[in-house]
C-alpha atoms as a PDB file:
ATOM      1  CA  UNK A   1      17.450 -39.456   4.178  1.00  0.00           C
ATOM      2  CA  UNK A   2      14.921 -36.332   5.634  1.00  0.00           C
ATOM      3  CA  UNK A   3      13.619 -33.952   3.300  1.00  0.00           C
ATOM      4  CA  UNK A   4      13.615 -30.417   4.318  1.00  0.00           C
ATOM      5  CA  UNK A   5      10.695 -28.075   3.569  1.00  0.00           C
ATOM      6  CA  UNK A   6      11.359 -24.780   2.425  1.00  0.00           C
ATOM      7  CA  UNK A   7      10.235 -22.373   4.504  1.00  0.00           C
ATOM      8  CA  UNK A   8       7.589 -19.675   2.971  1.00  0.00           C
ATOM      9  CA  UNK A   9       9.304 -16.884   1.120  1.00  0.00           C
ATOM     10  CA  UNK A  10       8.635 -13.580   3.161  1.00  0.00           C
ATOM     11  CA  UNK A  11       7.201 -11.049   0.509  1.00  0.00           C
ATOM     12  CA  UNK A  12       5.765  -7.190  -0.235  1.00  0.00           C
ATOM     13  CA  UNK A  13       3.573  -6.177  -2.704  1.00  0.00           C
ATOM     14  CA  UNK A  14       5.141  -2.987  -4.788  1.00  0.00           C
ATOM     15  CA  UNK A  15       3.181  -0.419  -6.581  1.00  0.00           C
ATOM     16  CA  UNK A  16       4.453   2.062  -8.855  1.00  0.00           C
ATOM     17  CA  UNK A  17       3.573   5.470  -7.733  1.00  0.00           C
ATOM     18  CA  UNK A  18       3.719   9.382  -8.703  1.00  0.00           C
ATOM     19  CA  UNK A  19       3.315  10.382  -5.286  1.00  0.00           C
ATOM     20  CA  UNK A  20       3.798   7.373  -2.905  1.00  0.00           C
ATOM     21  CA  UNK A  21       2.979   9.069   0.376  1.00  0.00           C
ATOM     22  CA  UNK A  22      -0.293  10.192  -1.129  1.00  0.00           C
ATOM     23  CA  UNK A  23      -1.266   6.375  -2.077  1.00  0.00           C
ATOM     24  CA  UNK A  24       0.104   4.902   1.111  1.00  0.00           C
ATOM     25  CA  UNK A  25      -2.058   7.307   3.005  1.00  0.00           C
ATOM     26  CA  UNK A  26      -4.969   6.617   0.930  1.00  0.00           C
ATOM     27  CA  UNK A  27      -4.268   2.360   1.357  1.00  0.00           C
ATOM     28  CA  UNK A  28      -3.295   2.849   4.636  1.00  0.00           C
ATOM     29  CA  UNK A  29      -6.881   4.415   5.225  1.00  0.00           C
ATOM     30  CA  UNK A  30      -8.622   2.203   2.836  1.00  0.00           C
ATOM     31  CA  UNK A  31      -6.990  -1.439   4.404  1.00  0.00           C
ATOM     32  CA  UNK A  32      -7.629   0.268   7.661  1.00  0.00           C
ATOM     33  CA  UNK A  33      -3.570  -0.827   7.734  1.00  0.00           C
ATOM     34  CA  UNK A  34      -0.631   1.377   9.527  1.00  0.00           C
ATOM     35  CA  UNK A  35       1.272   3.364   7.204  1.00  0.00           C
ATOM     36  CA  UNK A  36       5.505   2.532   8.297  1.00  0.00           C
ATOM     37  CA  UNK A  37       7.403   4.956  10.171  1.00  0.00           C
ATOM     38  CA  UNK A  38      10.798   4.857   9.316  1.00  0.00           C
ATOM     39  CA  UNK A  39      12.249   8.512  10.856  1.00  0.00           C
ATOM     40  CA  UNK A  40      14.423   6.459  12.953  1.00  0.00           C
ATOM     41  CA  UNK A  41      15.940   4.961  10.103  1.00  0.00           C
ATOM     42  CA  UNK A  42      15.733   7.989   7.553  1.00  0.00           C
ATOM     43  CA  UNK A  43      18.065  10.190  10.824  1.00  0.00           C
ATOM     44  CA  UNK A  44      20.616   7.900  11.291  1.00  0.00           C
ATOM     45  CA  UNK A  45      21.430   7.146   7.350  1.00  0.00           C
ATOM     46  CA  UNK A  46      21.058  11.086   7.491  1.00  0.00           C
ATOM     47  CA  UNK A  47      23.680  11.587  10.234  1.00  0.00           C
ATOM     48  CA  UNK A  48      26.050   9.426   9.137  1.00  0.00           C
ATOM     49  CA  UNK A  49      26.227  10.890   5.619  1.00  0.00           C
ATOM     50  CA  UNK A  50      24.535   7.493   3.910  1.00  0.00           C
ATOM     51  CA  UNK A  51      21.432   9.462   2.522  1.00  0.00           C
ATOM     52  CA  UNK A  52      21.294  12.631   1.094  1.00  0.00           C
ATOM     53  CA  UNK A  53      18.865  15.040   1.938  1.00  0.00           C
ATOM     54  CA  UNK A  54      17.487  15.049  -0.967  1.00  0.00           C
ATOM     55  CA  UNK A  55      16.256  11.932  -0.780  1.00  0.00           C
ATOM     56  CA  UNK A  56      14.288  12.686   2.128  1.00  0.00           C
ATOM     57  CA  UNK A  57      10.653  14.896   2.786  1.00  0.00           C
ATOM     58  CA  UNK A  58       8.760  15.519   5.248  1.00  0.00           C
ATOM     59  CA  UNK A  59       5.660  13.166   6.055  1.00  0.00           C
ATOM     60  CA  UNK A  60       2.863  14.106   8.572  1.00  0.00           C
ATOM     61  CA  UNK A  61       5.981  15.522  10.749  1.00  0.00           C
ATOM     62  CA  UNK A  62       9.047  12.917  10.591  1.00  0.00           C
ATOM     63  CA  UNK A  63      11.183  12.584   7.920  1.00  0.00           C
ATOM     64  CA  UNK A  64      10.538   9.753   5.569  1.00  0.00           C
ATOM     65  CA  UNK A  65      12.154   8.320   2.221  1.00  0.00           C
ATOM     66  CA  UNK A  66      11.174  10.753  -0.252  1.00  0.00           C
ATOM     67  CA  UNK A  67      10.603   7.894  -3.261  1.00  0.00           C
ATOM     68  CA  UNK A  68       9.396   4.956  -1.018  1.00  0.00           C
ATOM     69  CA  UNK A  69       6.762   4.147   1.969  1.00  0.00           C
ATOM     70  CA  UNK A  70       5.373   1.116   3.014  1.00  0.00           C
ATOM     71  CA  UNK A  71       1.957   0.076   4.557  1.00  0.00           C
ATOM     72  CA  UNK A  72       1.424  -2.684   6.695  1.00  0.00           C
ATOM     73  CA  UNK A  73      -1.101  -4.900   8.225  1.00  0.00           C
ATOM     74  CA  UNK A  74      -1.303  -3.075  12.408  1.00  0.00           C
ATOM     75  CA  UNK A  75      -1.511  -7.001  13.869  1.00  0.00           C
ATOM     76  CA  UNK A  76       1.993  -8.260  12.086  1.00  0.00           C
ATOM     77  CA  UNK A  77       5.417  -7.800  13.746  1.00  0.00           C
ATOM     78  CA  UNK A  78       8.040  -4.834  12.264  1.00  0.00           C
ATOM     79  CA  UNK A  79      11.192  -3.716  12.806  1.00  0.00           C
ATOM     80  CA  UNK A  80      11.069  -0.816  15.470  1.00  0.00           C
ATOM     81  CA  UNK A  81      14.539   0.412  14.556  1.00  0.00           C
ATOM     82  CA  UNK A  82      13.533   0.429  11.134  1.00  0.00           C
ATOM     83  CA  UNK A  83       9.914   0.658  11.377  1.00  0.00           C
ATOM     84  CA  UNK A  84       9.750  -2.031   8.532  1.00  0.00           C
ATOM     85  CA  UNK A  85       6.817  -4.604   8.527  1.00  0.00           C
ATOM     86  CA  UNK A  86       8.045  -7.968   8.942  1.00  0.00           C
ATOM     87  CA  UNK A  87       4.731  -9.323   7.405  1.00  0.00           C
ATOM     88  CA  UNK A  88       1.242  -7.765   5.395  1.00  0.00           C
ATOM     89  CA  UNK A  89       2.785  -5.037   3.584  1.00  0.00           C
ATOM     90  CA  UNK A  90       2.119  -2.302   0.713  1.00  0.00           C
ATOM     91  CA  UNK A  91       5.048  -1.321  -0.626  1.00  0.00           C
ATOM     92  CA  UNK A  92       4.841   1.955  -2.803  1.00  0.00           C
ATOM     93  CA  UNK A  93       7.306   3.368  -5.125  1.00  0.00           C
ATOM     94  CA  UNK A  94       8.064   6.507  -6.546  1.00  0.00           C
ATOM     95  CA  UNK A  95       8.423   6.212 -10.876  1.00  0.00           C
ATOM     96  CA  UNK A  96       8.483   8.955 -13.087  1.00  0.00           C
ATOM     97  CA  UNK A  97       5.677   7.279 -15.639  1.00  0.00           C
ATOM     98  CA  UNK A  98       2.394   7.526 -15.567  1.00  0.00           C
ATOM     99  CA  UNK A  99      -0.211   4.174 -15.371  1.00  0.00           C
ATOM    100  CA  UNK A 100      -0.962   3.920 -18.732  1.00  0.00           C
ATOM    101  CA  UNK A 101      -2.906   0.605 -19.008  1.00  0.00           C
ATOM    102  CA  UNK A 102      -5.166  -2.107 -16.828  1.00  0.00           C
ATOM    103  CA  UNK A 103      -3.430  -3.356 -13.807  1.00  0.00           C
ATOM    104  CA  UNK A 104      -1.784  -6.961 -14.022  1.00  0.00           C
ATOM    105  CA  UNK A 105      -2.323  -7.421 -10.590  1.00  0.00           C
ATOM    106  CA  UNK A 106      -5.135  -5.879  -8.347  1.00  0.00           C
ATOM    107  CA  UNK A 107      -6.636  -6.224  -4.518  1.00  0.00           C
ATOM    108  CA  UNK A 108      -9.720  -7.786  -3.560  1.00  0.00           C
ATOM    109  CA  UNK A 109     -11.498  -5.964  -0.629  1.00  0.00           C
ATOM    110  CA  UNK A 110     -13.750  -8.231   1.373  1.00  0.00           C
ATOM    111  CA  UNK A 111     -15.600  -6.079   3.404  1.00  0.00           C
ATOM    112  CA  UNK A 112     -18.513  -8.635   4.569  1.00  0.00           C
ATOM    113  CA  UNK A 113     -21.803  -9.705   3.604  1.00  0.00           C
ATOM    114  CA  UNK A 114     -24.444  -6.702   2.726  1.00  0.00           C
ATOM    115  CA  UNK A 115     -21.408  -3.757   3.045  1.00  0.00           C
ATOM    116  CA  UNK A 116     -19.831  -3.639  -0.231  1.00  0.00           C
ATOM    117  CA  UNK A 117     -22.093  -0.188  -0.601  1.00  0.00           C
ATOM    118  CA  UNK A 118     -21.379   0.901   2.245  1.00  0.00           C
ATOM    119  CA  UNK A 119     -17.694   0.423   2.497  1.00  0.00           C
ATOM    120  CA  UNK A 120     -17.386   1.855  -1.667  1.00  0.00           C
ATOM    121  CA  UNK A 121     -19.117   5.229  -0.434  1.00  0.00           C
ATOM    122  CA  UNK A 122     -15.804   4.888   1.914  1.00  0.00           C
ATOM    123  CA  UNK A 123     -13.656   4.775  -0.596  1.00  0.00           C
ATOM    124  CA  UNK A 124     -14.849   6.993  -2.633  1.00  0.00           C
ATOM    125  CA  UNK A 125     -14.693   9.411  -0.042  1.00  0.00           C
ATOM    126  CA  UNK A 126     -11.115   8.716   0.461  1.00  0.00           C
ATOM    127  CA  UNK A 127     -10.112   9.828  -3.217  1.00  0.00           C
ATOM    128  CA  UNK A 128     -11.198   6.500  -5.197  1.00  0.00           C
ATOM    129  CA  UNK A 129     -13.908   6.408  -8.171  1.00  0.00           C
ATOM    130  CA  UNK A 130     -16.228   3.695  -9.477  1.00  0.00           C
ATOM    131  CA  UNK A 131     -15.386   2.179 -12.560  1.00  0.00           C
ATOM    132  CA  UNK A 132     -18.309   0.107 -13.366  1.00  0.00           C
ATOM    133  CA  UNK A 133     -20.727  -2.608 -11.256  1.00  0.00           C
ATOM    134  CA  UNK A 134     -20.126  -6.387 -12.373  1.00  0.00           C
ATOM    135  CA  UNK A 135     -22.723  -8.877 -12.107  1.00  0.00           C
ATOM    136  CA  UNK A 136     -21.667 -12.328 -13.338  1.00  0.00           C
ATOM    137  CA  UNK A 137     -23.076 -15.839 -12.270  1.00  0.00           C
ATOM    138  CA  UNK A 138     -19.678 -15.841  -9.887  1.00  0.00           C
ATOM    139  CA  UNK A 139     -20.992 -13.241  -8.128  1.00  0.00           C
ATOM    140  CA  UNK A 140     -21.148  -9.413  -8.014  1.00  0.00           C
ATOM    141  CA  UNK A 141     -18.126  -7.048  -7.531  1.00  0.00           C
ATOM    142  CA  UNK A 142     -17.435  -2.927  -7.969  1.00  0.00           C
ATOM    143  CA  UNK A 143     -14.332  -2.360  -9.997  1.00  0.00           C
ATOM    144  CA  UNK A 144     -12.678   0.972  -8.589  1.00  0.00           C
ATOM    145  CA  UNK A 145      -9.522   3.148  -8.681  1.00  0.00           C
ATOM    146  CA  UNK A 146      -7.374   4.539  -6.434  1.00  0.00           C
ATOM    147  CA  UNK A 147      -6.549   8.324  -6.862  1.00  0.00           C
ATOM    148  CA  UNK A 148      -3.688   7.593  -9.360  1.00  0.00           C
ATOM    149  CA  UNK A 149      -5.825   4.947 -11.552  1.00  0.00           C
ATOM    150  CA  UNK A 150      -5.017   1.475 -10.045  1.00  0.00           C
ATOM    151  CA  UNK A 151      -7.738  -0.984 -10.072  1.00  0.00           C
ATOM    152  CA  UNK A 152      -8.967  -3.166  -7.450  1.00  0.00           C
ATOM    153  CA  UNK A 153     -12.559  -4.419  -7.012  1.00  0.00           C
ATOM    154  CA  UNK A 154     -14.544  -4.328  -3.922  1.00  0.00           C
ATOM    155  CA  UNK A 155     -16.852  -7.931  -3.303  1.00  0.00           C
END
């Protein structure tokens, strides 16, 4: 009798959003990660009736999913008639309620030994504020936010 092991599930990480284009850019920029161009799928649901208008916008030129854009890591495989990452990937989503308490979940940037200054003047010139410096006997961190709220800490 052979046992079969499960592959790994293949997952996303999904963030609530006001305005998800405006955090994918900003993540896209921060991971230094591609944000997903899916015009090729947006036109053909649009000409074959399957998405409304509506439900569409205009972003950085091609038309994209109005509630709904994805980042993803540049190195893992996607979809090119789709444009959807098949691995590392963001997944923001347009909800009408504002973050109104600390994040359950949050990212850990690793940007190297003796850069974590450097690389949260970076972020913070992308849109993203300090929230406080931690020094603990584990080690020392900068808890941040993106530009709607979400914390993540930078090591």
């Amino acid at each position: 009798m052979s046992t079969h092991t499960p592959a790994p599930l293949h997952w996303k990480l999904v963030i609530d959003a006001a305005d998800p284009h405006a955090q994918a850019d900003f993540w896209a920029a921060a991971l230094h990660y591609t944000a997903e161009d899916n015009s090729a799928l947006v036109e053909r649901l649009l000409s074959l009736g399957a998405l409304p208008e509506a439900a569409t916008l205009d972003h950085h030129g091609r038309p994209a999913f109005r509630d709904l854009i994805a980042v993803r890591h540049p190195d893992d495989p996607y979809d090119p008639d789709s444009g959807t990452g098949l691995g590392r990937r963001l997944l923001f989503q347009r909800v009408p309620e504002a973050k109104t308490v600390k994040n359950r979940l949050h990212l850990d940037l690793h940007p190297g030994a003796g850069r974590r200054a450097d690389e949260v003047a970076r972020l913070e010139a992308l849109g993203a504020r300090v929230l406080r410096e931690v020094k603990e006997p584990a080690g020392e961190w900068t808890v941040m936010a993106d530009p709607e709220g979400n914390e993540f800490c930078v090591q």
